[in-house]
Each structure stands twice: as structure tokens, then as C-alpha cells.
Protein backbone atom coordinates (compact mmCIF):
# COMPACT_ATOMS: atom_id res chain seq x y z
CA UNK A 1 173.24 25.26 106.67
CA UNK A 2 169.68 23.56 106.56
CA UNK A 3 167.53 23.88 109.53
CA UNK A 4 166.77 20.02 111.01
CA UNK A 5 163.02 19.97 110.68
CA UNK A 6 161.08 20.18 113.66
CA UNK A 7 159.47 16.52 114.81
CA UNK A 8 155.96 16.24 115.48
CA UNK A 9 154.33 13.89 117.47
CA UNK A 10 151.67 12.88 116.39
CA UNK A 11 148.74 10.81 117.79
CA UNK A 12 147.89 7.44 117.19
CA UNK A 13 145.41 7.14 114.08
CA UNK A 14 142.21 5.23 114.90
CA UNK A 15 138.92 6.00 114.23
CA UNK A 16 135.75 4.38 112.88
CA UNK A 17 137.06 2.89 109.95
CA UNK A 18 140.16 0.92 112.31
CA UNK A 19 137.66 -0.08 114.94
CA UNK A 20 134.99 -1.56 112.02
CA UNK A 21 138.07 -3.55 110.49
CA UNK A 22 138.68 -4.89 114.10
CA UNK A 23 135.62 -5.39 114.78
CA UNK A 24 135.61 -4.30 118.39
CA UNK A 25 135.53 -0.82 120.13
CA UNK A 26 137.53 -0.72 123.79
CA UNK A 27 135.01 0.71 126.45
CA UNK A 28 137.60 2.97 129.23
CA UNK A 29 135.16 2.30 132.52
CA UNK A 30 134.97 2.76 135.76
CA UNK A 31 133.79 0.08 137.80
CA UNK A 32 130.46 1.69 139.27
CA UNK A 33 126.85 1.01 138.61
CA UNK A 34 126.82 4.13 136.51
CA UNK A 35 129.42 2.67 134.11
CA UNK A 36 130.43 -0.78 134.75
CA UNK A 37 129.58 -3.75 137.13
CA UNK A 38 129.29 -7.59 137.26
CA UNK A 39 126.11 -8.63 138.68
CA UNK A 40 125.55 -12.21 139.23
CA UNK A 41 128.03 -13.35 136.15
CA UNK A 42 126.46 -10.90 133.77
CA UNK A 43 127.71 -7.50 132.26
CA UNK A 44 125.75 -4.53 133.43
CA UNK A 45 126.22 -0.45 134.25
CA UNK A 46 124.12 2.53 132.66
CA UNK A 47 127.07 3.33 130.28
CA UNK A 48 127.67 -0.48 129.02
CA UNK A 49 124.11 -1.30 128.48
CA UNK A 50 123.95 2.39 126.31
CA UNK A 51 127.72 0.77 124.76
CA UNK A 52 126.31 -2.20 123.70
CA UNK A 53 122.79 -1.65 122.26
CA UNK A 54 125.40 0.69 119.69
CA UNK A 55 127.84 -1.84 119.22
CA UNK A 56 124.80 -4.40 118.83
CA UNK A 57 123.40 -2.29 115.65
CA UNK A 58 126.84 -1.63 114.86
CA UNK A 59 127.64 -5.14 114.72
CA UNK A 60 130.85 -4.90 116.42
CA UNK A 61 131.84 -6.28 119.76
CA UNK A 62 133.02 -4.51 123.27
CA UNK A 63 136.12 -5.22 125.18
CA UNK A 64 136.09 -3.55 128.37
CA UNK A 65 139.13 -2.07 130.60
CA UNK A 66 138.59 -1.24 134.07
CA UNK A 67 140.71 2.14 134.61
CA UNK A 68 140.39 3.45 137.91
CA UNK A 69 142.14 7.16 137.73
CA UNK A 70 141.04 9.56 135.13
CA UNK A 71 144.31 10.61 133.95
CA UNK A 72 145.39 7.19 133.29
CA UNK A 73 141.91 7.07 131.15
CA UNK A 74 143.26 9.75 128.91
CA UNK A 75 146.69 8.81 128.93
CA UNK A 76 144.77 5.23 127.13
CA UNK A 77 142.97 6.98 125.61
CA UNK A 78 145.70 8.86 123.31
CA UNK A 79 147.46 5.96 122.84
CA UNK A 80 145.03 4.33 120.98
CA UNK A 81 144.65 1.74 123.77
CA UNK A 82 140.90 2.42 124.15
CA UNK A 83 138.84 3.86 121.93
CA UNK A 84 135.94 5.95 124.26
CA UNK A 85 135.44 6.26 128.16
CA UNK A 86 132.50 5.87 129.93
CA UNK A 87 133.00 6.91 133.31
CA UNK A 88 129.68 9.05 134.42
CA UNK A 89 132.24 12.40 132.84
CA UNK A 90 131.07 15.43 132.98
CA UNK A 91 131.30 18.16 130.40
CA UNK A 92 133.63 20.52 131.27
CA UNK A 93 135.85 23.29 129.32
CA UNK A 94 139.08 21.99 130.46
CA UNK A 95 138.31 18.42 129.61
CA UNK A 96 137.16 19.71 126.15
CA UNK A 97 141.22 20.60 125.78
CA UNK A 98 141.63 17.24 126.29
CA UNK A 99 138.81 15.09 124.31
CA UNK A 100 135.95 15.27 122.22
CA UNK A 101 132.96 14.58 123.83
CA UNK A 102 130.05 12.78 122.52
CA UNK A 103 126.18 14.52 122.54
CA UNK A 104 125.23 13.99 125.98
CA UNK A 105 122.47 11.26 126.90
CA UNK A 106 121.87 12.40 130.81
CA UNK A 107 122.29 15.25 132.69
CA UNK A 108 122.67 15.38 136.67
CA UNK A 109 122.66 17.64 139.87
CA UNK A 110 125.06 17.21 142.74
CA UNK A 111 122.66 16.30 145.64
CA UNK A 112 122.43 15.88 149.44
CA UNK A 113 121.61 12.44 150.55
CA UNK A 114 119.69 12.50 153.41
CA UNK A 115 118.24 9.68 156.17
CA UNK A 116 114.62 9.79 155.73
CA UNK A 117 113.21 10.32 159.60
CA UNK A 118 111.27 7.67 161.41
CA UNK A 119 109.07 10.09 162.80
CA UNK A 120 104.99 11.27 161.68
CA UNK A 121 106.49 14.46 160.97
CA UNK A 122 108.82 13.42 157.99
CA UNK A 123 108.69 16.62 156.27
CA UNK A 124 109.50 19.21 158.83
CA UNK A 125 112.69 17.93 159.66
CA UNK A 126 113.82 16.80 156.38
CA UNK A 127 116.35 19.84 154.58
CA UNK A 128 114.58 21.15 151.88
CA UNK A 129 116.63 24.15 151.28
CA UNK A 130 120.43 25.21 151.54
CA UNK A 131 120.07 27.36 154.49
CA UNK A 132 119.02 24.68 156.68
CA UNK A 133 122.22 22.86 156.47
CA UNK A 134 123.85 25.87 158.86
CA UNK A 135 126.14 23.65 161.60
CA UNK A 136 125.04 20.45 160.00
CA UNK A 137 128.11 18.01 159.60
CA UNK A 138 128.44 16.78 156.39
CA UNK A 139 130.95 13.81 155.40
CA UNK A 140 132.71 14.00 151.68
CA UNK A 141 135.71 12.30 149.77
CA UNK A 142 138.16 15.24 150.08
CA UNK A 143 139.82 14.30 146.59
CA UNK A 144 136.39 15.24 145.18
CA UNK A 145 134.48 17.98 143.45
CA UNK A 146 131.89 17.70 145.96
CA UNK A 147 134.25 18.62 148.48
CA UNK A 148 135.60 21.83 146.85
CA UNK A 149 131.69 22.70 146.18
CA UNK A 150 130.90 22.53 149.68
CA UNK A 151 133.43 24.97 150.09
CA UNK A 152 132.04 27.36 148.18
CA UNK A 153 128.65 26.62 149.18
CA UNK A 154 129.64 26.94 152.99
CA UNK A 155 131.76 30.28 152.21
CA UNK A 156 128.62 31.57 150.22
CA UNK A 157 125.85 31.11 152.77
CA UNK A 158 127.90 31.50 155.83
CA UNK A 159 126.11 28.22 156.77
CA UNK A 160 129.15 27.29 159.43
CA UNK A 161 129.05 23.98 157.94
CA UNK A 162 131.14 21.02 159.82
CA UNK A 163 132.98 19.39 156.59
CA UNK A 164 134.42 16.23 157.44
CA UNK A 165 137.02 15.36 154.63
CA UNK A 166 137.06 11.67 154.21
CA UNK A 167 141.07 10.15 153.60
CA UNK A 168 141.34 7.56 150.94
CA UNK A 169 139.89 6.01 148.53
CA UNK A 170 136.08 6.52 148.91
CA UNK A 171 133.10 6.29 146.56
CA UNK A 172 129.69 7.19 146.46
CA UNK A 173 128.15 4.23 147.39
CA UNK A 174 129.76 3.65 150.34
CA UNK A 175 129.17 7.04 152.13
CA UNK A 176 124.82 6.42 150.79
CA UNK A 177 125.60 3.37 152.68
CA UNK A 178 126.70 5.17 155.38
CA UNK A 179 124.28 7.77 155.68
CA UNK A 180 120.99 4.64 155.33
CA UNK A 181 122.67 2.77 158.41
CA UNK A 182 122.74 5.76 160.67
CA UNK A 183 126.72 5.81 160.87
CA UNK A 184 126.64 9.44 159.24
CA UNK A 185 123.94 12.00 158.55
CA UNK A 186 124.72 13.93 155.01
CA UNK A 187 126.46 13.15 152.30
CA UNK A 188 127.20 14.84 148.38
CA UNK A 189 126.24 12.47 145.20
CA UNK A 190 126.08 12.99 141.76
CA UNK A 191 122.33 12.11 141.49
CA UNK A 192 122.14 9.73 138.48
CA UNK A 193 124.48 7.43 140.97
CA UNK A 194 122.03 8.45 143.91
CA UNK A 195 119.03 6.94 142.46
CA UNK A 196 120.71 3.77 141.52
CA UNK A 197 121.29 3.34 145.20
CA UNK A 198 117.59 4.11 145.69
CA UNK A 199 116.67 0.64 144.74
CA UNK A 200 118.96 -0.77 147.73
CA UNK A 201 117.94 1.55 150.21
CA UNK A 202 114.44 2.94 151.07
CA UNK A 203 115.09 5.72 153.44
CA UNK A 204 117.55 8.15 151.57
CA UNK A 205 115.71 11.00 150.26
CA UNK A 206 117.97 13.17 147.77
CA UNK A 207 115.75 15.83 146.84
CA UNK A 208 118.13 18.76 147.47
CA UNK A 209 120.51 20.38 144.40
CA UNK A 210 123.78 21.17 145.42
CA UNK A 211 124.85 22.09 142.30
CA UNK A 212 123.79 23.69 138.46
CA UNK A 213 122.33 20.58 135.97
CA UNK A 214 125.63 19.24 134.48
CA UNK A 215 126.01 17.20 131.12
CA UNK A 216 127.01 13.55 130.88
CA UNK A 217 128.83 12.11 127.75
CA UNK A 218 131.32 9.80 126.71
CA UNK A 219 135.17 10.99 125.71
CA UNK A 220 136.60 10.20 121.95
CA UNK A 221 140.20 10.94 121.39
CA UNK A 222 140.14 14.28 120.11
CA UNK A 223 140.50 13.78 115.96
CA UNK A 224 138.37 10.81 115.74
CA UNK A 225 135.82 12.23 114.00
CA UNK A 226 133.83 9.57 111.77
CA UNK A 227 133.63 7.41 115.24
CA UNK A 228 132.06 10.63 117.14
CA UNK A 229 129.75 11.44 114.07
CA UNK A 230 128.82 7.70 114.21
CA UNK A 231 128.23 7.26 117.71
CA UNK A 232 126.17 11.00 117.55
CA UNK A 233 123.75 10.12 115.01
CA UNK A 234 122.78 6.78 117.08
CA UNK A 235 122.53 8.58 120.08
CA UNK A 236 120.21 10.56 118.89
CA UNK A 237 117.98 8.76 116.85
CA UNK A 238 117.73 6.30 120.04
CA UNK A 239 117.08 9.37 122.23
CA UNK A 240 114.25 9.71 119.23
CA UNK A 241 113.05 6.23 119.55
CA UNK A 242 112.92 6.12 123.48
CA UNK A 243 115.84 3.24 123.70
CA UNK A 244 117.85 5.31 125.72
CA UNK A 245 114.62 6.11 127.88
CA UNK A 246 114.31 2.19 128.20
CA UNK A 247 117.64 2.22 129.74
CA UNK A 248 117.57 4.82 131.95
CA UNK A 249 114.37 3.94 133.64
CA UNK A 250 115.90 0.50 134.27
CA UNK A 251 118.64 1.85 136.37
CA UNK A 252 117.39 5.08 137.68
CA UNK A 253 113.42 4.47 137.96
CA UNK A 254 112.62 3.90 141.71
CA UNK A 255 111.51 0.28 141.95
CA UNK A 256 110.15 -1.83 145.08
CA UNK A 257 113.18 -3.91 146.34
CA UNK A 258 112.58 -7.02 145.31
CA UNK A 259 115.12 -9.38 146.88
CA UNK A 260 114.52 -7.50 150.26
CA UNK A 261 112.35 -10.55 151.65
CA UNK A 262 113.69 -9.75 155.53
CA UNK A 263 110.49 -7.68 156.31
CA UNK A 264 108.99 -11.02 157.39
CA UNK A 265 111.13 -14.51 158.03
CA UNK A 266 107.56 -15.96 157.91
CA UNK A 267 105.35 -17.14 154.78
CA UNK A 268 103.69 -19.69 156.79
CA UNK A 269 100.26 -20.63 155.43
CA UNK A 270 97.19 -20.88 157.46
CA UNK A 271 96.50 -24.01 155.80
CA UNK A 272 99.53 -26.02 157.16
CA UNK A 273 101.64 -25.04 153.85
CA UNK A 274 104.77 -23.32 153.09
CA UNK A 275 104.04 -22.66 149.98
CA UNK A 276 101.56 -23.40 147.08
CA UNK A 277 104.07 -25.64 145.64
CA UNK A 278 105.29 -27.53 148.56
CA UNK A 279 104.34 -30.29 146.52
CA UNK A 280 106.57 -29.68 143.53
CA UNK A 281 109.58 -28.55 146.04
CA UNK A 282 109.78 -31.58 147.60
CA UNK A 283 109.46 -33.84 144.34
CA UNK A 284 112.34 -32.00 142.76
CA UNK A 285 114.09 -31.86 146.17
CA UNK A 286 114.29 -35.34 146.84
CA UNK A 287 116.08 -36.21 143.34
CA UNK A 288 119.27 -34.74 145.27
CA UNK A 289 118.67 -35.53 149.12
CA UNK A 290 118.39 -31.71 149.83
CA UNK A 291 116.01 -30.43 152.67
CA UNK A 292 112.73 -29.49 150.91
CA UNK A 293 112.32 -26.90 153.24
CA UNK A 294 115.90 -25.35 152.89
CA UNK A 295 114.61 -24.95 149.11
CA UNK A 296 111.48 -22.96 150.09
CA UNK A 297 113.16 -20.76 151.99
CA UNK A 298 115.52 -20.22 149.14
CA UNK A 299 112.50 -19.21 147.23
CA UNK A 300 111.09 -17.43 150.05
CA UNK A 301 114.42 -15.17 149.87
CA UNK A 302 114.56 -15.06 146.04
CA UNK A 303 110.67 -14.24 145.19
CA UNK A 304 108.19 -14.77 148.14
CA UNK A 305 106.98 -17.07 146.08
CA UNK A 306 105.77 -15.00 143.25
CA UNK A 307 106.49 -16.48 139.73
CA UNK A 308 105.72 -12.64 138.30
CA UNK A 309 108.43 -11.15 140.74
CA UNK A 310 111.33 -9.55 138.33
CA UNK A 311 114.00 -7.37 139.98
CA UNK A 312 115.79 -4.30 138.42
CA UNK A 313 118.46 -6.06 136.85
CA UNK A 314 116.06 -8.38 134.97
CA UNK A 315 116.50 -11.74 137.41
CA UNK A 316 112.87 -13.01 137.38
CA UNK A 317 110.85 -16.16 138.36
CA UNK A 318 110.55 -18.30 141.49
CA UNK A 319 114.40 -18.27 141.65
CA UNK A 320 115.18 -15.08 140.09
CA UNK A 321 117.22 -16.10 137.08
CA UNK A 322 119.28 -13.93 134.89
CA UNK A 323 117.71 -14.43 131.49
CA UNK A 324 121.50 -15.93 129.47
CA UNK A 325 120.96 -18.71 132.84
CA UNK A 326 117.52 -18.71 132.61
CA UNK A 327 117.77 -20.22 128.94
CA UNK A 328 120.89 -22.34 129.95
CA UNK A 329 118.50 -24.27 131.97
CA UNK A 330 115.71 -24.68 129.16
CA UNK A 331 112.98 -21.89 130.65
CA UNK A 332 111.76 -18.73 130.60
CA UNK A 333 109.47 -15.62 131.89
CA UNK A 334 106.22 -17.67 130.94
CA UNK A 335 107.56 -21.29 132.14
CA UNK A 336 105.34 -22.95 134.65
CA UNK A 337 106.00 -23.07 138.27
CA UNK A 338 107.26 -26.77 138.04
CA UNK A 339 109.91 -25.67 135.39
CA UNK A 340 111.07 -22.80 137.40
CA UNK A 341 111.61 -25.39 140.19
CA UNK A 342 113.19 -28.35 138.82
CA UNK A 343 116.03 -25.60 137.20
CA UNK A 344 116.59 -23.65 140.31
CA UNK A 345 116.91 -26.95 142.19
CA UNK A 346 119.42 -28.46 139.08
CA UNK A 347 121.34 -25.32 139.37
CA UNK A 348 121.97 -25.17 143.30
CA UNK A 349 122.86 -28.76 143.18
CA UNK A 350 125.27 -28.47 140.29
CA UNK A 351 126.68 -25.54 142.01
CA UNK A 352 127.08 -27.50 145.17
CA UNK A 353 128.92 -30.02 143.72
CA UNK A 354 131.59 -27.64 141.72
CA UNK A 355 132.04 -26.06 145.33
CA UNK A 356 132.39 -29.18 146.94
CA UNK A 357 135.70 -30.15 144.65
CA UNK A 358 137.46 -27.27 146.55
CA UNK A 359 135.40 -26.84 149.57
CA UNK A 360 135.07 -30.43 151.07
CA UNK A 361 133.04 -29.50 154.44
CA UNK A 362 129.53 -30.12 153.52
CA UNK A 363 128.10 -27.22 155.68
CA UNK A 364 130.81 -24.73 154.71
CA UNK A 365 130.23 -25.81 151.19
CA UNK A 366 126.61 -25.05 150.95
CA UNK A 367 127.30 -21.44 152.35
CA UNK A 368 129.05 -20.84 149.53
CA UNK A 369 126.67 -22.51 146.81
CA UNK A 370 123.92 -20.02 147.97
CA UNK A 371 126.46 -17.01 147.79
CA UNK A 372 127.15 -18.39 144.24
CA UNK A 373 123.39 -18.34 144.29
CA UNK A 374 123.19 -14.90 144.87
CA UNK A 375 126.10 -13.25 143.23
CA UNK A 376 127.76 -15.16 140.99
CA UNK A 377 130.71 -17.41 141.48
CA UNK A 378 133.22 -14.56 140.26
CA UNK A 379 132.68 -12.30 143.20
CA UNK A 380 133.07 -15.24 146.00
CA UNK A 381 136.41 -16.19 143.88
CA UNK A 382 137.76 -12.65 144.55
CA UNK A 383 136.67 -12.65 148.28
CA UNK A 384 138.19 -16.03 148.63
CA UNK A 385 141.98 -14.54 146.57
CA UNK A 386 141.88 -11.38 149.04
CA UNK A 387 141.94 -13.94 152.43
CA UNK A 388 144.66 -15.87 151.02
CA UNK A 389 146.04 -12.23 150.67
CA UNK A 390 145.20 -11.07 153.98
CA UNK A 391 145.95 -14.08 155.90
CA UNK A 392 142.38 -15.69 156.41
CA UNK A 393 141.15 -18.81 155.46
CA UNK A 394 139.42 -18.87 151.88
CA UNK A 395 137.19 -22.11 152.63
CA UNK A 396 135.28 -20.89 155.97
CA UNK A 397 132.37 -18.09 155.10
CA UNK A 398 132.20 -16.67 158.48
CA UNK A 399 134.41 -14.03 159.58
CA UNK A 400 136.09 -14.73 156.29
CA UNK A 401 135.18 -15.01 153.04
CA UNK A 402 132.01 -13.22 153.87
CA UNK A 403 134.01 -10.36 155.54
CA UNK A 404 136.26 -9.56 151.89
CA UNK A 405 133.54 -10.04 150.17
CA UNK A 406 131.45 -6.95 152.27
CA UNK A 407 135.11 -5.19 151.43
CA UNK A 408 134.83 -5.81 147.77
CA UNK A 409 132.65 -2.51 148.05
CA UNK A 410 135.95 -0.78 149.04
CA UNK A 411 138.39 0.84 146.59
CA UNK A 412 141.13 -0.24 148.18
CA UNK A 413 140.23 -4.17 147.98
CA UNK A 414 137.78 -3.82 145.01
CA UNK A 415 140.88 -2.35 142.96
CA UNK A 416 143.95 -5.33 144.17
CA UNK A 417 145.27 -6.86 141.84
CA UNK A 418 144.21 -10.48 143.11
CA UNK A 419 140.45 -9.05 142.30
CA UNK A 420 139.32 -9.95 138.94
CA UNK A 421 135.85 -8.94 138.77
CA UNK A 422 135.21 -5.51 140.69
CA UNK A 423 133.33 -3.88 142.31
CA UNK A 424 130.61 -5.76 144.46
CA UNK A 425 128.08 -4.91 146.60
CA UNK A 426 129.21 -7.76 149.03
CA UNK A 427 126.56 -6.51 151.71
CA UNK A 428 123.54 -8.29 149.61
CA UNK A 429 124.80 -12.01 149.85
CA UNK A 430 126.02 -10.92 153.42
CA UNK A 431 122.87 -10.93 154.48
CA UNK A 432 121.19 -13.21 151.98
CA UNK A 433 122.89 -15.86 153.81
CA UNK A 434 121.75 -15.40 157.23
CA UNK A 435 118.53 -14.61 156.19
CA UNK A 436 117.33 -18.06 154.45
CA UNK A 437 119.43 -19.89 157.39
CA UNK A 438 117.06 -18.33 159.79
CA UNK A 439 114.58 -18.82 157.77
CA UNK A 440 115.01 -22.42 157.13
CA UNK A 441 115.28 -22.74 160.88
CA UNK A 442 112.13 -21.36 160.96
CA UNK A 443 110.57 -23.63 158.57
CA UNK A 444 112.43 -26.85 160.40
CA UNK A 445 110.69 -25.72 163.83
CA UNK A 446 107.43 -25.12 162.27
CA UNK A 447 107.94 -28.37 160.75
CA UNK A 448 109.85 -30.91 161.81
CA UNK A 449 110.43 -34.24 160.67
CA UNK A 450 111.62 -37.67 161.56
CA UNK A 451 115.19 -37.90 160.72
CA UNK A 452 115.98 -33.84 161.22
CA UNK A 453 119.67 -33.76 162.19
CA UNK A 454 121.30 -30.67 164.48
CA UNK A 455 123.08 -28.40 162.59
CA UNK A 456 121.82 -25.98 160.12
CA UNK A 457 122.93 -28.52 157.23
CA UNK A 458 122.72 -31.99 159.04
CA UNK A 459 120.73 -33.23 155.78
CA UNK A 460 123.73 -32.59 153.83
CA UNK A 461 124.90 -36.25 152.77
CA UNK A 462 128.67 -37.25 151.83
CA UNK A 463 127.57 -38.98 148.55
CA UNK A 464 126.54 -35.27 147.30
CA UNK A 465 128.13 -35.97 144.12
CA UNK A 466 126.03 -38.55 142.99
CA UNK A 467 123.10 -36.61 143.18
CA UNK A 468 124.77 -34.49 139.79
CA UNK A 469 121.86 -34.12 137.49
């Protein structure tokens, strides 16, 4: 009798050679500033930018999944439906039975996040060390590893710590957040994600290691060997040649907040100006009946009227403009003030009029155009599917749109189905909003002018669609 031969199962086959003939490599993400995010219509995260400088030299394109669980990651991962994950993983021995990973390109701590005191005597009463934490109450996401560190930690030190276990779905960013408004006092980060945060928030301090340095990398299905060779030797002949250097001081560099104009509603001018280019404003704002003064305050919010001013993310200029828009609209870092004007003002009026196909009310409709403005139309679309979803009304910003899109930094809305584009970090254009309506109400009472109309958008006309450049 001959033995039936044992079956083996064995793994899809793809490596480098299969993903050159394709001529596309499938990024696994997360969607987090670490690895993945939409910001204002354009691709961005630490991991993606890293992703696609390689596929750039490797002349190949990126197709990106969002994958929200781990497991499922690997479980893609295996069956050839992505090719490497970039999810801020950490090198461990158990995931190493799992994947390969690649050479690792940052390492990080586990860190407290701290408020930063309003008092003279910062220092004293900031935790520097460990032992101060004894009876301190620290929140955590109980489904994470910061949660079973603190365990050990508290057991360790006999620190009596207060360890409030946080239900759900609940990330990072939302317990910093937390912790800067005063609605908690301590939370646990990784701290590459921590000093992303750091550009939205200027009293967190993070300065205390909860944890041994630990290794990032991406995962490659275990067997893939040409593709982890490949991806090794650019890694580190960039590390080399200070590209990945470039990269990581973009999103983990400290930088002055640079959309943050609320520290003062007023740039009035001693010498009866708003601006040095009131002028130009209300040229280019009279080719489409809009308020001149709405339009500096715009700027105002965008740049304080600096055409140097560049953010983080690379939006620049009078009106911050992402470079790909920024070239859409025929200008660029060195274009003059009057450029930068006439395409910011080209851009919020053809915005205005795409809303105002859906979004007839002319007030209502501007609210969204300077959301757009601020965030990118994909965003406000997802804010406006989850109140169809939830029973609000998708064509009124206050108290409804504006409210899903402040949840879109939620897992639990950011991963419906109904959203298409992610995570966002709603609170931003939340208060972008209100902050150039005040300050345009500022600018009307300082002032005013024969013909001003109540309401915040009484200049609004009907005929807004003949003003189309």
C-alpha cells in the first residue's frame, strides 16, 4: 500500500521580481501620522513619505490599504495581498516567527505625556523621574502594551499608581489631546507619535522613558528575500545620504505652529491698514463680489500675512498651499505677493461654487468652502456621509457636519465604512472656522462700509456662479 503524500501548503510566491513586473508594491498601513494620513488632499505619514522616496528610485508605484488590526495585516500579508506593512511595528521575537523585518530606520521609548504647568516654577512640579508618579492617575488604552507596562512598572516601584483602563477603541492622539486640554493629567505614547503631536500642541512635555529604546521597521512576508535585500540596501545608503534624516526632521522636529494664528484676532495696522496688501486683496476680491475683508482674515488665519510662512507639512505662502495645488494654480515658493493672491482668491471661489451645486444656502455654503480650505474636500465628504449615518443633516456645519468631522479623530467613526479617507484631525478646521468668522467680524467693525449687510455672510450674492473664474 503507498502512503498518500503529505500536502503542503505553501505560501503565496511574490517577491521583488513579481512586484517589478507589476509595477507597484501594496503598502499594509495604519491610518496614523506615523504611517498614513490625508492632509488637505495629499498623501502623507512618516512611513509613506520613507515608502515612496523607495518606490520613487525604484520606479514603481504605491497602492495603499488601510488595515486597522494587526492580525488582519499579517493574515494580508501571507496571502500575497500586500506586499510590506508599515504600521510604526516594533521589533519583537515573536513577531520575527511571523515576518521578516526590514533594517530598522527609527527607534523609540514609551513616554509619559505630561501638561506643561502654567506656573514660574515649571520644573519643580513637572515628573522627571519614575518615582514621582506614586498615586498619580494615569489614563491608558487597556488593549495596549502601555497598559500591561504600567503594570509592571507600578508592581516594580510600588508607586500605588491609579491606572485608569480606557474601553474601546482609543489611540494615541486622542488621549495627548486629552491630557493638552486639561480633561486628564498622564498619559503613555510611543514617542516618535508623541512628537508629531508636538507640533499641534505646545504644552505637553514628554521627557520621561517608560520603557527600553525599541526598534522600528517594516514587515516582509517571511521568504521574500530579494524584496527585503532590496529595500535594505536603500535604507541604508539613504540613512548614509541623510534622506531619511530629511524625513524624520519633517515630522518629528519641533516646529512653531504655524496655522495657530488665535494668539491674537487682531493684525490691525497703526496706519489704518489691514494688511500691506489691502490693495491687491481687494482688486482680486472684487472680480467675484467677495468681502475684501473676509479674504484678509483668511490670510490672517492661513499666514499672518507672511509670504515666507511654510508649515510642517510643506503648505506655504500667503494662503498656505500644498505644493501639487500650488502649481495647479500657476505659482510657487518665490511667486510675488499678487500671484499668491489672485490663486488663493481663484481657488476659494471655485471651491465655493462646487459647494454651492450641493449646498444651496449661501452662508452655509461658504462654511464649508473654508473647511475645504483648510482640509481638503475629502474629509468634509466623510463628515457629511457619517450625519446621513447618524441622523443629522449633512448641509448645516454647526452642530453637524462640524461635530463628525471633530469625530473623524475617533476609531470608531474614523474606521465606518461610509468613511473613505481616514483619519482626521477634525479639531483644526473646527476651530479654523470660528476663528476667521470672528475675525472678519473684527475687521467689519474696525471697518465698516456702506452697503455692509447683517449676517456674517450678507455679501454673499445669489449670482455666485457667475463670478467662476
Amino acid at each position: 500500500m503507498v502512503e498518500e503524500e503529505e500536502v503542503v501548503e505553501v505560501a503565496c510566491q511574490r517577491d521583488w521580481k513579481e512586484i517589478k513586473q507589476d509595477s507597484v508594491i501594496t503598502i499594509l498601513a495604519e491610518n496614523s501620522p506615523a504611517s498614513y494620513f490625508i492632509y488637505r488632499g495629499r498623501n502623507m505619514g512618516f512611513e509613506y513619505e520613507l515608502l515612496y522616496e523607495f518606490s520613487k528610485d525604484m520606479n514603481i508605484r504605491l497602492q495603499i490599504q488601510m488595515v486597522n488590526d494587526l492580525d488582519e495585516m499579517f493574515e494580508r500579508l501571507d496571502n500575497c495581498e500586500g506586499d510590506i506593512i508599515a504600521c510604526n511595528l516594533t521589533v519583537t521575537e515573536s513577531r520575527k516567527q511571523h515576518i521578516d523585518f526590514s533594517t530598522s530606520y527609527l527607534t523609540t521609548h514609551e513616554v509619559l505625556v505630561q501638561r506643561i504647568p502654567h506656573d514660574t516654577d515649571t520644573v519643580s512640579m513637572l515628573i522627571t523621574e519614575l518615582e514621582e508618579l506614586k498615586n498619580k492617575k494615569i489614563h491608558v488604552w487597556k488593549g495596549s502594551s502601555f497598559y500591561d507596562n504600567l503594570l509592571v512598572i507600578n508592581d516594580k516601584l510600588d508607586l500605588n499608581l491609579s491606572i485608569v483602563p480606557m474601553e474601546g477603541e482609543v489611540i494615541s492622539e486622542e488621549l495627548i489631546r486629552m491630557v493638552a486640554e486639561g480633561e486628564i493629567d498622564y498619559t503613555v505614547a510611543d514617542e516618535n507619535v508623541a512628537k508629531i503631536d508636538l507640533n499641534y500642541y505646545d504644552n505637553i512635555d514628554i521627557g520621561v522613558h517608560m520603557s527600553a529604546e525599541q526598534e522600528i521597521a517594516f514587515g516582509l512576508r517571511q521568504g521574500t528575500t530579494t524584496f527585503l535585500d532590496t529595500l535594505n540596501h536603500w535604507l541604508n545608503e539613504k540613512k548614509n545620504r541623510s534622506t531619511i534624516g530629511e524625513v524624520k526632521r519633517k515630522y518629528f522636529q519641533r516646529r512653531n505652529l504655524t496655522n495657530k494664528a488665535n494668539d491674537q484676532y487682531s493684525s490691525l495696522l497703526m496706519d489704518g491698514q489691514l494688511s500691506p496688501y489691502d490693495d491687491i486683496i481687494k482688486t482680486e476680491s472684487a472680480k467675484i463680489g467677495w468681502d475684501w475683508r473676509l479674504i484678509s482674515a483668511i490670510i490672517y488665519q492661513e499666514s499672518k500675512f507672511e509670504t515666507w510662512k511654510e508649515s510642517w507639512a510643506g503648505a506655504y505662502g500667503l494662503f498656505q498651499f500644498m505644493p501639487a495645488t500650488a502649481q495647479s494654480y500657476g505659482i510657487n515658493r518665490n511667486s510675488s505677493p499678487e500671484a499668491q493672491i489672485a490663486a488663493g482668491v481663484k481657488k476659494l471661489n471655485k471651491n465655493f461654487n462646487q459647494w454651492l451645486e450641493e449646498i444651496p444656502d449661501s452662508t452655509e455654503c461658504l462654511k464649508f468652502t473654508l473647511a475645504n480650505f483648510n482640509s481638503g474636500k475629502s474629509h468634509i465628504i466623510d463628515a457629511r456621509a457619517l450625519c446621513e449615518k447618524h441622523g443629522k443633516n449633512p448641509d448645516v456645519w454647526e452642530d453637524n457636519v462640524n461635530e463628525m468631522l471633530l469625530n473623524l479623530s475617533k476609531p470608531e467613526y474614523y474606521r465606518d465604512e461610509v468613511v473613505k479617507n481616514g483619519y482626521c484631525r477634525g479639531i483644526e478646521t473646527y476651530e479654523y472656522i470660528i476663528e476667521v468668522i470672528q475675525r472678519y467680524e473684527e475687521y467689519k467693525a474696525a471697518y465698516p462700509e456702506e452697503g455692509d449687510k447683517e449676517g456674517l455672510f450678507g455679501f454673499i450674492k445669489q449670482t455666485e456662479k457667475e463670478n467662476t473664474p
